[in-house]
C-alpha atoms as a PDB file:
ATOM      1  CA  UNK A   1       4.959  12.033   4.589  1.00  0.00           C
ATOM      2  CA  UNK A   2       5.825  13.157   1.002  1.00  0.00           C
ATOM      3  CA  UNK A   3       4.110  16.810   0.600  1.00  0.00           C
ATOM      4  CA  UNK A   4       5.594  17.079  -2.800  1.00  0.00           C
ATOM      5  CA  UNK A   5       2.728  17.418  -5.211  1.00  0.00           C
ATOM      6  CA  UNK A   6       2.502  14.526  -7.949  1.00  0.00           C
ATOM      7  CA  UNK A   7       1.964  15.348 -11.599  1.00  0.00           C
ATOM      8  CA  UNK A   8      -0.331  12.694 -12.186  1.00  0.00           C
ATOM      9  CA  UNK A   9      -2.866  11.756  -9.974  1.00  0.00           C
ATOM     10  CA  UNK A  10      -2.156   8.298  -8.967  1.00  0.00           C
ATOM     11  CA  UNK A  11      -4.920   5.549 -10.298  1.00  0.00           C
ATOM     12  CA  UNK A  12      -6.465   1.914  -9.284  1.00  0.00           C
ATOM     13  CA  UNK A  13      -6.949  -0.369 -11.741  1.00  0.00           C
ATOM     14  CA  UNK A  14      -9.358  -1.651  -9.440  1.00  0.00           C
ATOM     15  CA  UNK A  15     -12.758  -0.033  -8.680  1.00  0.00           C
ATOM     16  CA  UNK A  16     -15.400   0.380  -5.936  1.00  0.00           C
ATOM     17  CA  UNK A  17     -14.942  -0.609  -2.981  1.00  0.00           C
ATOM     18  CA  UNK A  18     -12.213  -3.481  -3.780  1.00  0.00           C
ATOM     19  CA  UNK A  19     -10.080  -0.250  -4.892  1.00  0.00           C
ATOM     20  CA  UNK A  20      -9.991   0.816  -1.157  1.00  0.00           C
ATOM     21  CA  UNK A  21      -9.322  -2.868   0.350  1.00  0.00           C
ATOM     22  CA  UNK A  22      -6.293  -2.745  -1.657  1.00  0.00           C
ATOM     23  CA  UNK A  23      -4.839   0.697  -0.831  1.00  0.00           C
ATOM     24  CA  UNK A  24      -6.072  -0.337   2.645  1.00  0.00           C
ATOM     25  CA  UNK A  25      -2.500  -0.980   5.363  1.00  0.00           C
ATOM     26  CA  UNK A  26      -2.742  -4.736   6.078  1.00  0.00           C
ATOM     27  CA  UNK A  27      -2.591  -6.446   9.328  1.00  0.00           C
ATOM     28  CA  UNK A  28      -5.191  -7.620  11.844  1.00  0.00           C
ATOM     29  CA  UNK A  29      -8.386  -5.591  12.008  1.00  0.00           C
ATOM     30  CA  UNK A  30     -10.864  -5.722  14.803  1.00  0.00           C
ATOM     31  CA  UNK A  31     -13.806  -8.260  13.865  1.00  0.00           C
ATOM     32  CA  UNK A  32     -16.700  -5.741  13.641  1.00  0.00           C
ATOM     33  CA  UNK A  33     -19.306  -7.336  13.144  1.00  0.00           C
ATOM     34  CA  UNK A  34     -22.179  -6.859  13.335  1.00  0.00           C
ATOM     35  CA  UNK A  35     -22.207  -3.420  11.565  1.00  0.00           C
ATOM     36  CA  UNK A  36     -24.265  -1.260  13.305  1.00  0.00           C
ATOM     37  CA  UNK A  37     -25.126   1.601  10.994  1.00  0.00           C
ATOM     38  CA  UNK A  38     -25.672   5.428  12.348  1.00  0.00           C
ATOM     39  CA  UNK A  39     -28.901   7.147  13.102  1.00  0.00           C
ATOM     40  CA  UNK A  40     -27.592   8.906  10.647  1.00  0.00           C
ATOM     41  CA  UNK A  41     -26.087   7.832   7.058  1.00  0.00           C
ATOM     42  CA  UNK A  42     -25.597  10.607   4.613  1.00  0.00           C
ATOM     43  CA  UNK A  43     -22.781  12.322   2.752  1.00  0.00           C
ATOM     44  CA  UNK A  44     -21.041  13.728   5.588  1.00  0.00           C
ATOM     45  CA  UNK A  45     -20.713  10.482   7.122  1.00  0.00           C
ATOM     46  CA  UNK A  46     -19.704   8.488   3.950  1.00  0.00           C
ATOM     47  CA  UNK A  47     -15.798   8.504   4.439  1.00  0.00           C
ATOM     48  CA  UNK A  48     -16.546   6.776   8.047  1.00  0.00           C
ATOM     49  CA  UNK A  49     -19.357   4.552   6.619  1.00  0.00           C
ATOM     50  CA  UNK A  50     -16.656   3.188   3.582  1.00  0.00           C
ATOM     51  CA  UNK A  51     -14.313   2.577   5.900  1.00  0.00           C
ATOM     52  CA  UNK A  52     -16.089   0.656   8.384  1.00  0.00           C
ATOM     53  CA  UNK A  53     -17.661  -1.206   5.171  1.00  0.00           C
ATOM     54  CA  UNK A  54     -13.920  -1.984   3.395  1.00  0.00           C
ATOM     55  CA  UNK A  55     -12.401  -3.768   7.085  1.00  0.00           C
ATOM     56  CA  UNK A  56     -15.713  -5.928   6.654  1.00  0.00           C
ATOM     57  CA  UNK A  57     -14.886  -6.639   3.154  1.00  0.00           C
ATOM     58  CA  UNK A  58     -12.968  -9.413   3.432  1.00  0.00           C
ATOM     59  CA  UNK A  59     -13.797 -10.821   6.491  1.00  0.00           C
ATOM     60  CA  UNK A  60     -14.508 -14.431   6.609  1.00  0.00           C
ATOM     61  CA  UNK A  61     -17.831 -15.902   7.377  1.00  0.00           C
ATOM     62  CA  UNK A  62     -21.215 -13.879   7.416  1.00  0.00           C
ATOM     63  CA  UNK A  63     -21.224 -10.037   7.676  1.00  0.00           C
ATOM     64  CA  UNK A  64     -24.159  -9.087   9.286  1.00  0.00           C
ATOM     65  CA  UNK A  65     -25.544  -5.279   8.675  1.00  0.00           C
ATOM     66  CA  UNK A  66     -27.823  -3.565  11.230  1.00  0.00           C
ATOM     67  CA  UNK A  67     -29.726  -0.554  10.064  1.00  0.00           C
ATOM     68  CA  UNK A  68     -32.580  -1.109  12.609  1.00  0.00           C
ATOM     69  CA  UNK A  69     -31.482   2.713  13.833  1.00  0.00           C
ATOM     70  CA  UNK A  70     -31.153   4.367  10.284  1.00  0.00           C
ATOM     71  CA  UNK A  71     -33.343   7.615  10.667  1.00  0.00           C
ATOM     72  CA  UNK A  72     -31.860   9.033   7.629  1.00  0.00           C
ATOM     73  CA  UNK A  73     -30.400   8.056   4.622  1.00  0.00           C
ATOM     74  CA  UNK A  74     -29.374   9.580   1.650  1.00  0.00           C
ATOM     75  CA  UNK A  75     -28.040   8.002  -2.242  1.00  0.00           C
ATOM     76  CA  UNK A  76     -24.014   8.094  -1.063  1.00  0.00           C
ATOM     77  CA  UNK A  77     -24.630   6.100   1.709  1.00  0.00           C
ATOM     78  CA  UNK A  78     -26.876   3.432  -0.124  1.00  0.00           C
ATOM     79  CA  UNK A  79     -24.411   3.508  -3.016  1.00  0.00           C
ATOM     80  CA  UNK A  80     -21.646   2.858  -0.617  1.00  0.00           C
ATOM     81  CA  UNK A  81     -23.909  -0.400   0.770  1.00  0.00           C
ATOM     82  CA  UNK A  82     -24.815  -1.154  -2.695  1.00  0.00           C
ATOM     83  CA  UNK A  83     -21.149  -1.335  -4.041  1.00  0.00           C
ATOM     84  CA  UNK A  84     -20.201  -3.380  -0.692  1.00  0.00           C
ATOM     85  CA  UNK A  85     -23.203  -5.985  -1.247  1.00  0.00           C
ATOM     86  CA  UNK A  86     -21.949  -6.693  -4.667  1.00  0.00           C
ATOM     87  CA  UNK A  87     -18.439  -7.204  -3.643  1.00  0.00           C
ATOM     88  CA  UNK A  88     -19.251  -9.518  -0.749  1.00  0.00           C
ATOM     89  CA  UNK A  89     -21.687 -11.550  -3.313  1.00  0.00           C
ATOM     90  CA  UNK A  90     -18.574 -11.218  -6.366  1.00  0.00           C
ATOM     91  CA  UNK A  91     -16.042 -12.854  -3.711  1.00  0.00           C
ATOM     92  CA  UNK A  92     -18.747 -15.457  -2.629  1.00  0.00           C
ATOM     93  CA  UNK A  93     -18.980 -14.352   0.893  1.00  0.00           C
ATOM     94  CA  UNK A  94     -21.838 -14.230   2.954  1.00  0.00           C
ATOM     95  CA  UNK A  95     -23.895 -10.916   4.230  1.00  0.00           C
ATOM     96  CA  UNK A  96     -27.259 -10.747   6.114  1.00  0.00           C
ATOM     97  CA  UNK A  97     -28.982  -7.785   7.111  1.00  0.00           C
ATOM     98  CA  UNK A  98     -29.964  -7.979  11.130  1.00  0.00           C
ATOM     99  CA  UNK A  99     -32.621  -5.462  10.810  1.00  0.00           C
ATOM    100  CA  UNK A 100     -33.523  -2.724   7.976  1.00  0.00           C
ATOM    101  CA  UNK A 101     -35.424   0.320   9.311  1.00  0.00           C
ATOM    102  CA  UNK A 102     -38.635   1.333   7.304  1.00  0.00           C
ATOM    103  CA  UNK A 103     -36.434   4.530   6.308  1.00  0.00           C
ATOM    104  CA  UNK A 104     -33.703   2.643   4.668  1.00  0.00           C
ATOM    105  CA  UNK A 105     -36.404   0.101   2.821  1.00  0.00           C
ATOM    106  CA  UNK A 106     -38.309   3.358   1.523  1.00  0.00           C
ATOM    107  CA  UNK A 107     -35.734   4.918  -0.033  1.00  0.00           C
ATOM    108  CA  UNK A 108     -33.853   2.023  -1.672  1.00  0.00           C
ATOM    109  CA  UNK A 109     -37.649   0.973  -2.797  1.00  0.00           C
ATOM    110  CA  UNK A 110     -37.751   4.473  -4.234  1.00  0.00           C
ATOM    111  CA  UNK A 111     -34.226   4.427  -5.812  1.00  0.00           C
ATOM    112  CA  UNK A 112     -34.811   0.869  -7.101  1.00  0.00           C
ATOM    113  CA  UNK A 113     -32.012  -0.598  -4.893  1.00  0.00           C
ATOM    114  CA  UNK A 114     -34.278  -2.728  -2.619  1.00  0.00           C
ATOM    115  CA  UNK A 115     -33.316  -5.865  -4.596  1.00  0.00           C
ATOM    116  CA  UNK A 116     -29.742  -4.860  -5.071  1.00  0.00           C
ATOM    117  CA  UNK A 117     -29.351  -4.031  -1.432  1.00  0.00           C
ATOM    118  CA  UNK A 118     -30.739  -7.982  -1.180  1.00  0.00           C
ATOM    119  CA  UNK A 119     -33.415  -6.012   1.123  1.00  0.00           C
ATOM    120  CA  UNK A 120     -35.820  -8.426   0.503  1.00  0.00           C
ATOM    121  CA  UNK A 121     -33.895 -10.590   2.519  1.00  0.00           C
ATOM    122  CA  UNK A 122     -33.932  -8.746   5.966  1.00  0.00           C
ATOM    123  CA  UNK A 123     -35.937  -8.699   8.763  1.00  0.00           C
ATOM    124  CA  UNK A 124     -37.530  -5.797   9.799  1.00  0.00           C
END
């Protein structure tokens, strides 16, 4: 590990969530999926929640995300769902939602991210 400190931060050309997928050691991942979101999802869960949300990101096939358990959610973690719905739709993969607790539709109804989220789609 190279503790020497850099004089330039290095940079992605790359944004969101794609960024990380690309930084991200290759190889075989475990399939998880379905996603089965935390009680749970605010900032002090958001490095776990991106990570679990990048090995989906190029999975083959439907990604289904379950956030029938969702008690609590704050604007990182639907940001962090938001960016990884539009990358699955920009690479023409498929995503369902298994379940969507009233919690998580109330606040992305509130933040106006019900229709990004593709909410509208999931089952309650």
């Amino acid at each position: 590990m190279n503790l020497r400190p850099r004089s330039k931060p290095a940079r992605s050309p790359k944004r969101g969530l794609q960024a990380a997928v690309a930084t991200a050691p290759r190889g075989k991942s475990k399939r998880r999926n379905p996603l089965v979101l935390n009680a749970e999802c605010t900032l002090a869960g958001s490095t776990e929640l991106k990570s679990a949300l990048c090995a989906l990101l190029a999975q083959e096939g439907t990604v289904t995300l379950d956030a029938a358990a969702v008690e609590r959610i704050d604007t990182a973690a639907l940001q962090l769902l938001a960016a990884f719905v539009r990358d699955r739709r920009l690479a023409g993969a498929a995503l369902q939602w298994r379940a969507v607790s009233p919690v998580v539709h109330s606040a992305a109804r509130l933040l106006g991210m019900d229709t990004m989220l593709a909410l509208d789609e999931a089952a309650s």
